[in-house]
Protein backbone atom coordinates (compact mmCIF):
# COMPACT_ATOMS: atom_id res chain seq x y z
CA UNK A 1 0.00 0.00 0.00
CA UNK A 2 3.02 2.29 0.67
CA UNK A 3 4.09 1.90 -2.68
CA UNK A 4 1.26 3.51 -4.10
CA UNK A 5 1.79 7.03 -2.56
CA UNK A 6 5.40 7.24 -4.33
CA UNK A 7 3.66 6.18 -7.77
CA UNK A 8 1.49 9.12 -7.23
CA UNK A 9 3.82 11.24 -6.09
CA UNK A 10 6.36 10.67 -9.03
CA UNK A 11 3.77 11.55 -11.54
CA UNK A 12 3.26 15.47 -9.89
CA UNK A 13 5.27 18.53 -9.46
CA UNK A 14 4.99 20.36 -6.08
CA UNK A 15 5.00 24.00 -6.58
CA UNK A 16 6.34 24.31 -2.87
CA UNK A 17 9.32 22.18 -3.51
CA UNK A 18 11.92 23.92 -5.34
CA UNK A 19 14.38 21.00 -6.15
CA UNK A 20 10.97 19.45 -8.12
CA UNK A 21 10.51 22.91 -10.41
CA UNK A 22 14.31 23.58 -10.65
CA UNK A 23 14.30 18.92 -11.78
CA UNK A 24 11.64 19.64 -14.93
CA UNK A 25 13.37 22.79 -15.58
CA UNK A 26 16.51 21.04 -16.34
CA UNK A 27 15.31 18.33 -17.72
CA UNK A 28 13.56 20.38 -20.31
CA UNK A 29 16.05 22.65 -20.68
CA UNK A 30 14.60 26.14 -19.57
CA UNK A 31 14.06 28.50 -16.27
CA UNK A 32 12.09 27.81 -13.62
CA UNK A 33 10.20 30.63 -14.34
CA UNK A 34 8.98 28.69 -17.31
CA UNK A 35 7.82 25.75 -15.17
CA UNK A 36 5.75 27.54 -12.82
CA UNK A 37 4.22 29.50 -15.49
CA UNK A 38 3.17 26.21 -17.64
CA UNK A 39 2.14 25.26 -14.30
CA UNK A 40 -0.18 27.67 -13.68
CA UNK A 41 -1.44 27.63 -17.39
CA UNK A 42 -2.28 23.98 -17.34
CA UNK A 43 -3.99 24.65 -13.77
CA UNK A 44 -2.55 20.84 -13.00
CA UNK A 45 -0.40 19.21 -10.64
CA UNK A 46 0.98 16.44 -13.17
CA UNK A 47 4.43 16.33 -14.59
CA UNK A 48 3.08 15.39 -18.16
CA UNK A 49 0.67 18.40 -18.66
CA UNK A 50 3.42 20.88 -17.11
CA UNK A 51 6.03 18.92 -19.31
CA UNK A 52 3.74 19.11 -22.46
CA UNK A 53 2.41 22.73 -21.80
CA UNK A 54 6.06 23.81 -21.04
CA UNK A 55 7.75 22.38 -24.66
CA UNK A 56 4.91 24.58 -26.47
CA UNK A 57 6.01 27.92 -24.36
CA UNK A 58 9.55 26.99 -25.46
């Protein structure tokens, strides 16, 4: 059952964590400011709508 948590955990980006924005900023190759911003945009939590909404902004 513990297992489960991580799974979901893995799969969103925590605004108040900044290792997690400044992790899909480097992995996509752009600022943080970029992250937060495609976060905001999406209006989700989850890596591949922030990922996806982030490469279009680019």
């Amino acid at each position: 059952m513990a297992t489960r948590g991580t799974k979901v955990e893995r799969r969103s980006v925590n605004s108040n964590q900044d290792y997690e924005i400044e992790y899909e900023a480097q992995k996509l190759n752009t600022s943080p400011e970029k992250i937060r911003e495609a976060k905001k945009a999406t209006g989700s939590n989850q890596r591949k709508d922030i990922e996806k909404a982030a490469r279009h902004k680019h």
